[in-house]
N, C-alpha and C. Protein backbone atom coordinates (compact mmCIF):
# COMPACT_ATOMS: atom_id res chain seq x y z
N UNK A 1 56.87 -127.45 -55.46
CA UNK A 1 55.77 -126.52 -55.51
C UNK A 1 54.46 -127.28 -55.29
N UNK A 2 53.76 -126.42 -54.63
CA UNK A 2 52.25 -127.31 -53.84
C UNK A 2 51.50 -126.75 -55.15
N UNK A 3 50.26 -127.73 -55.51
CA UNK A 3 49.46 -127.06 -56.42
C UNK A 3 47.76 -127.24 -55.95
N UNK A 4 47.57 -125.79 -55.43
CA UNK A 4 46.07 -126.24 -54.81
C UNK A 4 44.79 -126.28 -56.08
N UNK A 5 43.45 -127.28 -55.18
CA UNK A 5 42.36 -126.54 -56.14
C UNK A 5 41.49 -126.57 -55.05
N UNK A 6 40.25 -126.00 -55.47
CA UNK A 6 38.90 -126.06 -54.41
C UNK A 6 38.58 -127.33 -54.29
N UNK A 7 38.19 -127.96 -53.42
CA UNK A 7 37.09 -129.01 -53.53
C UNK A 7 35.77 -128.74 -52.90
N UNK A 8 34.78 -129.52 -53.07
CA UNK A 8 33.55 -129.76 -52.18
C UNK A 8 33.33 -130.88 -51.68
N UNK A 9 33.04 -130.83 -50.05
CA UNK A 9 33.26 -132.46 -49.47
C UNK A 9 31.87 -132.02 -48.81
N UNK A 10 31.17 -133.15 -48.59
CA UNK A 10 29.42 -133.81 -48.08
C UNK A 10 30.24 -134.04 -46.80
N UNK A 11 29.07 -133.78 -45.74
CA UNK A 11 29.79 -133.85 -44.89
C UNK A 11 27.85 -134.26 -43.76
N UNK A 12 28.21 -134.74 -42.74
CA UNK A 12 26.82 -135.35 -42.26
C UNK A 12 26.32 -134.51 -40.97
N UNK A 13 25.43 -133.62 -40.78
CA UNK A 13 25.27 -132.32 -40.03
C UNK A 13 24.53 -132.88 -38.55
N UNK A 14 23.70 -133.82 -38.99
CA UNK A 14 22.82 -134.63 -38.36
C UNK A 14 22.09 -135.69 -38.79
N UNK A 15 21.44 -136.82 -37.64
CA UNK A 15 21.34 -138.00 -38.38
C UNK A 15 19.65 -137.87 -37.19
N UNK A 16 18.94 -138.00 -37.86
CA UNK A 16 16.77 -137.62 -37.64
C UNK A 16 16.76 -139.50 -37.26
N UNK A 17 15.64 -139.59 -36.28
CA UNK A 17 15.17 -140.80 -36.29
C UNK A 17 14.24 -140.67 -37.28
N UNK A 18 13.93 -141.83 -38.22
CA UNK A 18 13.26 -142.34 -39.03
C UNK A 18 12.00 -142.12 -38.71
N UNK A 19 11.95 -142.14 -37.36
CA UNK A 19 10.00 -142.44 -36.96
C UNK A 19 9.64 -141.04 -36.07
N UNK A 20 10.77 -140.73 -35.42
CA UNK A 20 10.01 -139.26 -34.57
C UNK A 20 10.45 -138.22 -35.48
N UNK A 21 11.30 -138.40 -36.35
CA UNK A 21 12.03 -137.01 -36.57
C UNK A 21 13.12 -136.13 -35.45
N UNK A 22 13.21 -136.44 -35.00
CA UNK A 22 14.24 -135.94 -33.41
C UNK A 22 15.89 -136.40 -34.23
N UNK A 23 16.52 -135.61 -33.65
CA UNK A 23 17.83 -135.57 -33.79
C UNK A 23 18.57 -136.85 -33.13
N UNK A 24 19.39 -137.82 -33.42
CA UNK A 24 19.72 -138.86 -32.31
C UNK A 24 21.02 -138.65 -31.79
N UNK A 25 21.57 -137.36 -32.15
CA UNK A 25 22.64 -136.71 -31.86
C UNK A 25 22.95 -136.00 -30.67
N UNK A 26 23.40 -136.01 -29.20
CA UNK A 26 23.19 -135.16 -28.15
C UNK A 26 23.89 -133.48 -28.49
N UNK A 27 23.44 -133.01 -28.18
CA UNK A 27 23.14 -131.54 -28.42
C UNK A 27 24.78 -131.17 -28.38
N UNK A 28 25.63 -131.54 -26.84
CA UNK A 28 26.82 -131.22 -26.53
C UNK A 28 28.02 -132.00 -27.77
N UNK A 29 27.42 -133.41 -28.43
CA UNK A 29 28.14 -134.00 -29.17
C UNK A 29 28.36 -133.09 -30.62
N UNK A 30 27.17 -132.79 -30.60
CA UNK A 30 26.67 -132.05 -32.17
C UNK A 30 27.46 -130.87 -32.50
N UNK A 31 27.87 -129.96 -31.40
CA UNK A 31 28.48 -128.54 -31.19
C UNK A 31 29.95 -128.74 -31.23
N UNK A 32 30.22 -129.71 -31.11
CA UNK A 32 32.01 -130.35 -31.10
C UNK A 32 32.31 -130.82 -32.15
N UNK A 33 31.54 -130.94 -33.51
CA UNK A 33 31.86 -132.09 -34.47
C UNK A 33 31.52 -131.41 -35.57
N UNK A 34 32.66 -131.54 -36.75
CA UNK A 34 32.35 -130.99 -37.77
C UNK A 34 31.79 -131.88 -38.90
N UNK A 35 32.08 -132.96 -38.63
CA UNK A 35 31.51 -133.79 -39.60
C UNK A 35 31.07 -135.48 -38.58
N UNK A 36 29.87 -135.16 -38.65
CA UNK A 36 29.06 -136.63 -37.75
C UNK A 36 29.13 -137.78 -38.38
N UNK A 37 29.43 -138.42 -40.11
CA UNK A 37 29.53 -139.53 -40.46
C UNK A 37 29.93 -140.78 -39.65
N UNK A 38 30.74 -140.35 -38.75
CA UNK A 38 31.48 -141.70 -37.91
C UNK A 38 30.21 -142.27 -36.63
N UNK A 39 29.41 -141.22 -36.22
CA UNK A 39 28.68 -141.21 -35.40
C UNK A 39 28.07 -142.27 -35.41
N UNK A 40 28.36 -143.54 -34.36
CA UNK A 40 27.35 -144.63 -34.36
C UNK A 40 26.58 -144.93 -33.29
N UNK A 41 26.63 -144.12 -32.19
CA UNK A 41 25.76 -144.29 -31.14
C UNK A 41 24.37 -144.53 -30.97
N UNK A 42 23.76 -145.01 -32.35
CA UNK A 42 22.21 -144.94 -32.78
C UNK A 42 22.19 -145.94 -32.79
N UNK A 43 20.56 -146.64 -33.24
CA UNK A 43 20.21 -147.73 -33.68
C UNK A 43 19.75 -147.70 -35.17
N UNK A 44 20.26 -148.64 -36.02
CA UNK A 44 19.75 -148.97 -36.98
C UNK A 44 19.47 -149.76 -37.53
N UNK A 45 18.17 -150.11 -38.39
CA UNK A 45 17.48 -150.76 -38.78
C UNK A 45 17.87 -151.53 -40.15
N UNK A 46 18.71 -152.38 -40.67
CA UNK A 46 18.72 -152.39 -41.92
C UNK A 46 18.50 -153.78 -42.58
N UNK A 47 18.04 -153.78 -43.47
CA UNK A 47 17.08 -155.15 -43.87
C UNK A 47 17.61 -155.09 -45.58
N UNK A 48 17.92 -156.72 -46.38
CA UNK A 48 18.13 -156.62 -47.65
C UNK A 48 17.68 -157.92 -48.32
N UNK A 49 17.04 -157.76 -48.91
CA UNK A 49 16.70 -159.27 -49.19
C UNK A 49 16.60 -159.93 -50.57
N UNK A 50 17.08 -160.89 -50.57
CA UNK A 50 17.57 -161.98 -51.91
C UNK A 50 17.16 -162.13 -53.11
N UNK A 51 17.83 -163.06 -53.99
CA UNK A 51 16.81 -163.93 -54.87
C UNK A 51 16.18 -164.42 -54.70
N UNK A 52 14.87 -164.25 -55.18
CA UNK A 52 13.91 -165.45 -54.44
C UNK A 52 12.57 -165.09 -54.18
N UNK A 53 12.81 -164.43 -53.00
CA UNK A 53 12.11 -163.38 -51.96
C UNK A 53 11.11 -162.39 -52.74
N UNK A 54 9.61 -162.12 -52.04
CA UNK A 54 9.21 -161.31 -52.51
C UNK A 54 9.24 -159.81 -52.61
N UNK A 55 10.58 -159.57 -52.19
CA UNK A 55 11.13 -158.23 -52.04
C UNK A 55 12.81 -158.63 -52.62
N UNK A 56 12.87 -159.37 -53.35
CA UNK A 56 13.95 -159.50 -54.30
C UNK A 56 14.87 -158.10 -54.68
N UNK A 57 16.02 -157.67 -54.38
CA UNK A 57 16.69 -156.80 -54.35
C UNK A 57 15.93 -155.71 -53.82
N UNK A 58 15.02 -155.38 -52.48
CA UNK A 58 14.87 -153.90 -52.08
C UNK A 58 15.77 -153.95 -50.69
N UNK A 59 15.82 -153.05 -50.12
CA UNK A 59 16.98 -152.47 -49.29
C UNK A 59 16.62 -151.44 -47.96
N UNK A 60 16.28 -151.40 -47.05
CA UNK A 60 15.84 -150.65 -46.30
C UNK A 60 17.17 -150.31 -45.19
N UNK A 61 17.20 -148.69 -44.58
CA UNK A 61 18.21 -148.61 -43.52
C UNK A 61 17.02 -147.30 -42.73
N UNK A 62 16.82 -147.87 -41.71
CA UNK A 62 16.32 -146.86 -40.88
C UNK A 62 17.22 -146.64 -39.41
N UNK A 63 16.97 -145.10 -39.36
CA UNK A 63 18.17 -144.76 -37.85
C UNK A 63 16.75 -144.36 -37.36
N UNK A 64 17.61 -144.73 -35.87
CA UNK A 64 16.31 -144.96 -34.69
C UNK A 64 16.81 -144.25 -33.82
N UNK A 65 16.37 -143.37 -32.81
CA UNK A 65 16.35 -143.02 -31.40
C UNK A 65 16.50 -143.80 -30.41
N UNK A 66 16.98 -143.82 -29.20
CA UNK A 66 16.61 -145.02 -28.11
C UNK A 66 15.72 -145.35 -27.73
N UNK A 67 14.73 -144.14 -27.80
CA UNK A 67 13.30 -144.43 -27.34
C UNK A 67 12.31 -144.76 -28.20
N UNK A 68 12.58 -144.71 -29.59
CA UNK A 68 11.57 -145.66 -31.03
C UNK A 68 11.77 -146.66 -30.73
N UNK A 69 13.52 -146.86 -30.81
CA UNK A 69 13.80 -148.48 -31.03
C UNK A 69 13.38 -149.47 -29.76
N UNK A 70 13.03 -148.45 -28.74
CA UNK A 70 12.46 -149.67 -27.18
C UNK A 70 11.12 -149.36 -27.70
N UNK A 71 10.44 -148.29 -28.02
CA UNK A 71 8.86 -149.08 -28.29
C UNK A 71 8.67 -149.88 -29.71
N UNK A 72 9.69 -149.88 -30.39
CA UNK A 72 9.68 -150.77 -31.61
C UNK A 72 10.34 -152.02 -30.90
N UNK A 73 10.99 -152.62 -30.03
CA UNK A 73 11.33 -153.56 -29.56
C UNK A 73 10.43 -154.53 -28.85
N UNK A 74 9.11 -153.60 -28.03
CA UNK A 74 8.10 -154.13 -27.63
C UNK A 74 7.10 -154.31 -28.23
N UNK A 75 7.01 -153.94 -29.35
CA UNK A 75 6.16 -154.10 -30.32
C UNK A 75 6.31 -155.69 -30.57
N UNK A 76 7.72 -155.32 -31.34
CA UNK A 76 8.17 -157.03 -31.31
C UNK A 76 8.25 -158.10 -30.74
N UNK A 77 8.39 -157.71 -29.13
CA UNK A 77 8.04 -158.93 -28.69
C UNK A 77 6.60 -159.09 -28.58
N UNK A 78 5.62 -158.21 -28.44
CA UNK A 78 4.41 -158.54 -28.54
C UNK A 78 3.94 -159.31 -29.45
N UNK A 79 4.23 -159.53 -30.71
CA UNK A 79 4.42 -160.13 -31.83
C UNK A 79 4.75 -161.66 -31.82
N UNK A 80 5.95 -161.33 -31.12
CA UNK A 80 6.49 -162.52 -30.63
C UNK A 80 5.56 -163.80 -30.05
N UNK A 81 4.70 -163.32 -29.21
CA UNK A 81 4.16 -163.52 -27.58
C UNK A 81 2.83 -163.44 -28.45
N UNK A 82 2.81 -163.60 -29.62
CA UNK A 82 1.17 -163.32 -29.71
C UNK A 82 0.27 -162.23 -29.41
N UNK A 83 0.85 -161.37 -29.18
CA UNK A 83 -0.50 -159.91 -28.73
C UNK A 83 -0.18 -159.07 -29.62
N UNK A 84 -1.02 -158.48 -29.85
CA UNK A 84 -0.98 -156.93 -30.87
C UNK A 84 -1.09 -155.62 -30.39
């Protein structure tokens, strides 16, 4: 004999860039998928840092768009390269 109960499962609808707010999900992917958790076609940002450090245990994860993360990429190399 099977013995059921209800559950409630979280489930991930959509995943927002951090900086535009835009969906990083393509529209046709989004309509096919009942649950997006696996979805890694993004960029993300994630940073954690040590003992020690003046950010001693904080934790950052930001999801990016393709098009944040290339003007956040040139940012960086500007940085890089000395220009602001």
């Amino acid at each position: 004999m099977k013995k059921e109960a209800p559950t409630t499962t979280m489930v991930v609808k959509d995943i927002c860039c951090d900086i535009c707010n835009e969906s990083v999900i393509p529209s046709a992917r989004m309509q096919h998928s009942d649950d997006l958790n696996s979805f890694s076609e993004h960029a993300q940002l994630i940073a954690s840092f040590g003992y020690g450090s003046k950010r001693d245990g904080d934790k950052f994860h930001y999801d990016l768009c393709e098009d944040c993360f290339d003007q956040l990429l040139v940012s960086i190399e500007g940085l890089r390269m000395g220009k602001t």
